[in-house]
N, C-alpha and C. Protein backbone atom coordinates (compact mmCIF):
# COMPACT_ATOMS: atom_id res chain seq x y z
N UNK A 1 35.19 192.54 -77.94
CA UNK A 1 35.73 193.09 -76.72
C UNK A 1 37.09 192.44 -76.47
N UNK A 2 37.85 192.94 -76.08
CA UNK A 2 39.18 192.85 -76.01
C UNK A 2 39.53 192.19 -74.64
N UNK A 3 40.27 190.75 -74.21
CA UNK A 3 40.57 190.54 -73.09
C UNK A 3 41.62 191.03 -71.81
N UNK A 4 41.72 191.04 -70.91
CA UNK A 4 42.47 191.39 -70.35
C UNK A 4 42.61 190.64 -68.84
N UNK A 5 43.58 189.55 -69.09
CA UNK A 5 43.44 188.70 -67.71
C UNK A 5 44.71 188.75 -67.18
N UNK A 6 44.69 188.75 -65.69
CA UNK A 6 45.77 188.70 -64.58
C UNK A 6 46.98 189.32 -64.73
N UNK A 7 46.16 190.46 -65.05
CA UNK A 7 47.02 192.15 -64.88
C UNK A 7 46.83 192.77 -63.18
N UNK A 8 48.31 193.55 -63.04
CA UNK A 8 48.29 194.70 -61.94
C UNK A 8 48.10 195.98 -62.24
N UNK A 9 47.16 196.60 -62.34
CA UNK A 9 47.48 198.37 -62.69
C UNK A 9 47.25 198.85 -61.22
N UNK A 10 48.59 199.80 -61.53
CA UNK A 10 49.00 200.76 -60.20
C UNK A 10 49.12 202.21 -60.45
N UNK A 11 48.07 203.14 -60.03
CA UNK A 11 48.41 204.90 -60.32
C UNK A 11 48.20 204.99 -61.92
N UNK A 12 46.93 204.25 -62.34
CA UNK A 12 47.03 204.62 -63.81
C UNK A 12 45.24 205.00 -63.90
N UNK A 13 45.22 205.92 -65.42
CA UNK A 13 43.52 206.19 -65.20
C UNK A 13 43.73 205.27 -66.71
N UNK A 14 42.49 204.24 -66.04
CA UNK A 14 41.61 203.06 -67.46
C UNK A 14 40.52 203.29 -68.04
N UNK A 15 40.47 203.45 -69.35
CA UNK A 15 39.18 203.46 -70.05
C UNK A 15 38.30 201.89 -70.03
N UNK A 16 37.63 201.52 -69.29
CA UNK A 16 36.82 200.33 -69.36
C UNK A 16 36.38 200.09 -70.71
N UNK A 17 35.91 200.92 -71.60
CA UNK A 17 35.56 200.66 -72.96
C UNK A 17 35.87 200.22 -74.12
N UNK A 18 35.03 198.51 -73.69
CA UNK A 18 35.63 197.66 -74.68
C UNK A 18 36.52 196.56 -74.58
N UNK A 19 36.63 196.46 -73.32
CA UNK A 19 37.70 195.83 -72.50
C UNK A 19 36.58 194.41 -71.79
N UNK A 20 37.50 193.72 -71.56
CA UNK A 20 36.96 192.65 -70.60
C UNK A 20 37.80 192.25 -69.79
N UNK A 21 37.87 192.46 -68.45
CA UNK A 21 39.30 192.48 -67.65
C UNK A 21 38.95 191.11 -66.76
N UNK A 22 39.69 190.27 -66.76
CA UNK A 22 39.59 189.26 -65.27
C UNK A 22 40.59 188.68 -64.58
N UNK A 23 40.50 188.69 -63.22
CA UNK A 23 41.66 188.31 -62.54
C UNK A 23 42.33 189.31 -62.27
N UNK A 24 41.79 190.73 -62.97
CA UNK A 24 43.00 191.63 -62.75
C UNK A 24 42.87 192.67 -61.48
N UNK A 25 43.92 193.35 -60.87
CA UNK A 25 43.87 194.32 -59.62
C UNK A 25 44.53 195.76 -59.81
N UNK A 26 42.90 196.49 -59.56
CA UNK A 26 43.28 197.81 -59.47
C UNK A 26 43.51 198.77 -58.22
N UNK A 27 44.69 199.33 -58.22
CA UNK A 27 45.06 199.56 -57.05
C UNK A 27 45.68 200.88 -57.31
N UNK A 28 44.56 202.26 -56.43
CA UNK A 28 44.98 203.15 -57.07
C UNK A 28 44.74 204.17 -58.43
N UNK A 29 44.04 203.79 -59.13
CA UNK A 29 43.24 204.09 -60.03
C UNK A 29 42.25 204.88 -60.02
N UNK A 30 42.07 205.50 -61.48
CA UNK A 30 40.93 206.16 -61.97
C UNK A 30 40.72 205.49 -63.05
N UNK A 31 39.21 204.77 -63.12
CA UNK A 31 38.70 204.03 -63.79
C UNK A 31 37.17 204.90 -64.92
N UNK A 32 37.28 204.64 -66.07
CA UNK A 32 36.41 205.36 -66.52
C UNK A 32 35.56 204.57 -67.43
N UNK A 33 34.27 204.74 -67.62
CA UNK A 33 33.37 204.20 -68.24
C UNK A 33 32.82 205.36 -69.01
N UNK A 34 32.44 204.87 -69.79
CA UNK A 34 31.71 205.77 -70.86
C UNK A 34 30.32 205.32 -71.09
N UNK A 35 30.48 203.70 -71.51
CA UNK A 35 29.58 203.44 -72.20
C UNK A 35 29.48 201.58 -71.55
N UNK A 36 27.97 200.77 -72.14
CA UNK A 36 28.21 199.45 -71.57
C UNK A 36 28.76 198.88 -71.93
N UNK A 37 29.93 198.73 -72.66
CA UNK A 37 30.42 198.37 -73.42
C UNK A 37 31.84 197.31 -72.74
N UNK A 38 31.49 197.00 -71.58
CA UNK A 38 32.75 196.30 -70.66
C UNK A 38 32.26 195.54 -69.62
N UNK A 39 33.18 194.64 -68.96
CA UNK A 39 33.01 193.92 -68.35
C UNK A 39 34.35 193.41 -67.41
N UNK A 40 33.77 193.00 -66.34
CA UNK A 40 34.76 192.08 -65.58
C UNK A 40 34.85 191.09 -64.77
N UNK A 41 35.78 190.51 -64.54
CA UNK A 41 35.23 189.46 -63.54
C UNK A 41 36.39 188.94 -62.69
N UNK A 42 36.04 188.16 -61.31
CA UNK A 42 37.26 188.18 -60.27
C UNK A 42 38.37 189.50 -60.22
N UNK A 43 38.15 190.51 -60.31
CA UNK A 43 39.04 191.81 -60.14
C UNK A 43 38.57 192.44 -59.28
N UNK A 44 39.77 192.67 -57.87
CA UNK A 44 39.88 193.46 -57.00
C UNK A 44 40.16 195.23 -57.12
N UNK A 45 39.73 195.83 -56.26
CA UNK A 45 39.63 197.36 -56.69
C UNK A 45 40.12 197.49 -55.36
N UNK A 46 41.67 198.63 -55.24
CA UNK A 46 42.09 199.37 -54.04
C UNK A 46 41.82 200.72 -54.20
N UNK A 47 41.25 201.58 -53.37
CA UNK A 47 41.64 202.81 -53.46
C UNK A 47 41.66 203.14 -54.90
N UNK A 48 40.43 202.60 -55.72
CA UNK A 48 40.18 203.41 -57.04
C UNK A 48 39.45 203.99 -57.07
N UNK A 49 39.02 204.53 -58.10
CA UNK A 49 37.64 205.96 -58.27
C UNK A 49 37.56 205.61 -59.80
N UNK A 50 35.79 205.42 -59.50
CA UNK A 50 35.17 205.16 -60.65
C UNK A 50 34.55 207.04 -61.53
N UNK A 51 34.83 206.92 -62.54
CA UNK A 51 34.48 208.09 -62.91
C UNK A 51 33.26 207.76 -64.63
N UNK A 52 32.05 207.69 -64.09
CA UNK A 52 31.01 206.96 -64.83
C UNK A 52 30.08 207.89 -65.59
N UNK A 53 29.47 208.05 -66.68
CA UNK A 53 29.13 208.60 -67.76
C UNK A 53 27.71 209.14 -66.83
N UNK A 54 27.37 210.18 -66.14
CA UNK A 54 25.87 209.89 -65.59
C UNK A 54 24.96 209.51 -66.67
N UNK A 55 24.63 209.47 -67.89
CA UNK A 55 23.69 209.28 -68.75
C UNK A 55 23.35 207.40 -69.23
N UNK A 56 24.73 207.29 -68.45
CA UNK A 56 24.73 205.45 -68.27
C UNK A 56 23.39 205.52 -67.33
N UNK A 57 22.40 204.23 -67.20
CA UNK A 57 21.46 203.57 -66.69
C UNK A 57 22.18 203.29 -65.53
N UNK A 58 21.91 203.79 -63.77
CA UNK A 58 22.35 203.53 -62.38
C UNK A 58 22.06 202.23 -62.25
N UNK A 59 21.44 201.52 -62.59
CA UNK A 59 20.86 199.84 -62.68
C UNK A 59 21.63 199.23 -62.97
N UNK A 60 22.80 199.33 -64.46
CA UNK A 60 23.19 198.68 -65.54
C UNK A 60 24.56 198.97 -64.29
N UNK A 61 25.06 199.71 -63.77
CA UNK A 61 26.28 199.82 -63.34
C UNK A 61 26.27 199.65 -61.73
N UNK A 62 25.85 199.82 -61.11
CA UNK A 62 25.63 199.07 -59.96
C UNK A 62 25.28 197.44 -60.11
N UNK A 63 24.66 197.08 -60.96
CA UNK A 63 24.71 195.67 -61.43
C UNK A 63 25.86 194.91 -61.61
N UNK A 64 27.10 195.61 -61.63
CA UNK A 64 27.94 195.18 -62.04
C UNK A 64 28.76 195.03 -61.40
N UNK A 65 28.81 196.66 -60.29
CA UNK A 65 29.71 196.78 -59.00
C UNK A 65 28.97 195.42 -58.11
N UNK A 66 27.62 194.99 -58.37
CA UNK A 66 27.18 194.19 -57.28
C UNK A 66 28.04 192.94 -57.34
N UNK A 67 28.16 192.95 -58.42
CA UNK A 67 29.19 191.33 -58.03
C UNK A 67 30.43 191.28 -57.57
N UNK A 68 30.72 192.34 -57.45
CA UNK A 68 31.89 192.66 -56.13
C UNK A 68 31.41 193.08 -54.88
N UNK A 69 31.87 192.56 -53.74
CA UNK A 69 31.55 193.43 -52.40
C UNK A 69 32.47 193.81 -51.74
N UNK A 70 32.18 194.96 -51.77
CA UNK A 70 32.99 196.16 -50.43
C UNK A 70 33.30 195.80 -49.00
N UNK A 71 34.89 195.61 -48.60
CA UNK A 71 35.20 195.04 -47.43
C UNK A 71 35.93 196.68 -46.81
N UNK A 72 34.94 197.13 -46.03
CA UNK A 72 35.40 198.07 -45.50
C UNK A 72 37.14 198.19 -44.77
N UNK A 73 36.97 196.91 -44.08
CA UNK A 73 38.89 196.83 -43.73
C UNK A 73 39.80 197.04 -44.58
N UNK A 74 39.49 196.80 -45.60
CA UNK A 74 40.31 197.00 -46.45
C UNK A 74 40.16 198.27 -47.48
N UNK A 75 39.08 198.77 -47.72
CA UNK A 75 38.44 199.30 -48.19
C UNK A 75 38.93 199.43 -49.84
N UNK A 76 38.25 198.24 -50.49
CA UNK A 76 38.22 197.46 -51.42
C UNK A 76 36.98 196.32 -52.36
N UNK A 77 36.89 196.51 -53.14
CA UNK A 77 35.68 195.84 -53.75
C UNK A 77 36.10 194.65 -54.18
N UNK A 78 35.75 193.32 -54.01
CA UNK A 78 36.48 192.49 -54.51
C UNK A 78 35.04 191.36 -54.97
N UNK A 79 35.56 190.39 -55.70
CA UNK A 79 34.84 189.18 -56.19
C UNK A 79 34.44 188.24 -55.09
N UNK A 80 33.27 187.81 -54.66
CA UNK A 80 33.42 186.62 -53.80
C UNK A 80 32.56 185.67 -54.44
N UNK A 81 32.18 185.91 -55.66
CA UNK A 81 31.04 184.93 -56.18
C UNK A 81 31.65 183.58 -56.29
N UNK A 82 32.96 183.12 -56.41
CA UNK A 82 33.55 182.11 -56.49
C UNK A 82 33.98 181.62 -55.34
N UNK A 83 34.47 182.67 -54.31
CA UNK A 83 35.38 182.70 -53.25
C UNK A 83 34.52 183.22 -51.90
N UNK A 84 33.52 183.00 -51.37
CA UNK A 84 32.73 183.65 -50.85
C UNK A 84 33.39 184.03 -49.23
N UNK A 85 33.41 185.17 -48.59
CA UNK A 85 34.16 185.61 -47.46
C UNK A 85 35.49 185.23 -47.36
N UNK A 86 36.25 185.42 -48.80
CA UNK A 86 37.88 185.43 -48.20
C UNK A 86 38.12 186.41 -47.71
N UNK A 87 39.65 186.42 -47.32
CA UNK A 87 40.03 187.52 -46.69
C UNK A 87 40.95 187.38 -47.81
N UNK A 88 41.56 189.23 -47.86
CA UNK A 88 42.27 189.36 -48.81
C UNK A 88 43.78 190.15 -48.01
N UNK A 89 44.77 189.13 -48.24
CA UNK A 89 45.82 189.58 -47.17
C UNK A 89 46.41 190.87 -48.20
N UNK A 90 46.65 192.14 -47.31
CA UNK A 90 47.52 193.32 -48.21
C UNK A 90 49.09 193.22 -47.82
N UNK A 91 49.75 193.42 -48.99
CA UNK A 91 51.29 193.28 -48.90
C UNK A 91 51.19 194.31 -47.85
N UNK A 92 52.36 194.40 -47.19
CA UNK A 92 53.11 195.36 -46.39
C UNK A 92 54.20 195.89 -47.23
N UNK A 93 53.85 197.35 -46.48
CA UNK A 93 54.73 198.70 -47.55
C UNK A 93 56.10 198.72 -46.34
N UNK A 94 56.91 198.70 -47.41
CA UNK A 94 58.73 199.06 -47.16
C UNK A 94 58.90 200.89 -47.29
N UNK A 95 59.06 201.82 -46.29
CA UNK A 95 59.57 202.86 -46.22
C UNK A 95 61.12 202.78 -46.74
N UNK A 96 61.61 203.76 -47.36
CA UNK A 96 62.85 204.06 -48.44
C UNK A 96 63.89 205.13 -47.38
């Protein structure tokens, strides 16, 4: 499996397969799974969309989302197994 640590992806669709991502933040995204074949860890999720194989096991992948939890304020999945109830400050957007 291939690493992938303390990356930003912004407005991009990811194949999870095969990958092992940590530290990294998706923001914006379409994220795709195929197969179990991935993993991650400490990576925040903005405003992504998971797009998941239904023939994957609902157990095996919710298992996975579980180690992230959903902070509705932000509405974002993030890691707290290390970090338990941070808050996660969001940049502020500059109009052009």
């Amino acid at each position: 499996m291939k690493l992938i640590m303390n990356e930003c992806f912004n407005n991009e669709t990811i194949n999870f397969d095969g990958f092992s991502f940590k530290n990294c933040v998706f923001t914006n995204c379409v994220l795709i799974i195929t197969t179990l074949d991935f993993n991650f860890e400490g990576c925040s999720f903005y405003g992504s969309t998971l797009h998941v194989n239904p023939h994957l096991p609902v157990f095996d992948i919710s298992h996975r989302l579980s180690q992230s939890t959903y902070d509705a304020e932000t509405r974002c999945y993030r890691d707290d197994y290390k970090y338990p109830r941070t808050k996660l400050e969001l940049p502020a957007t500059a109009l052009h």
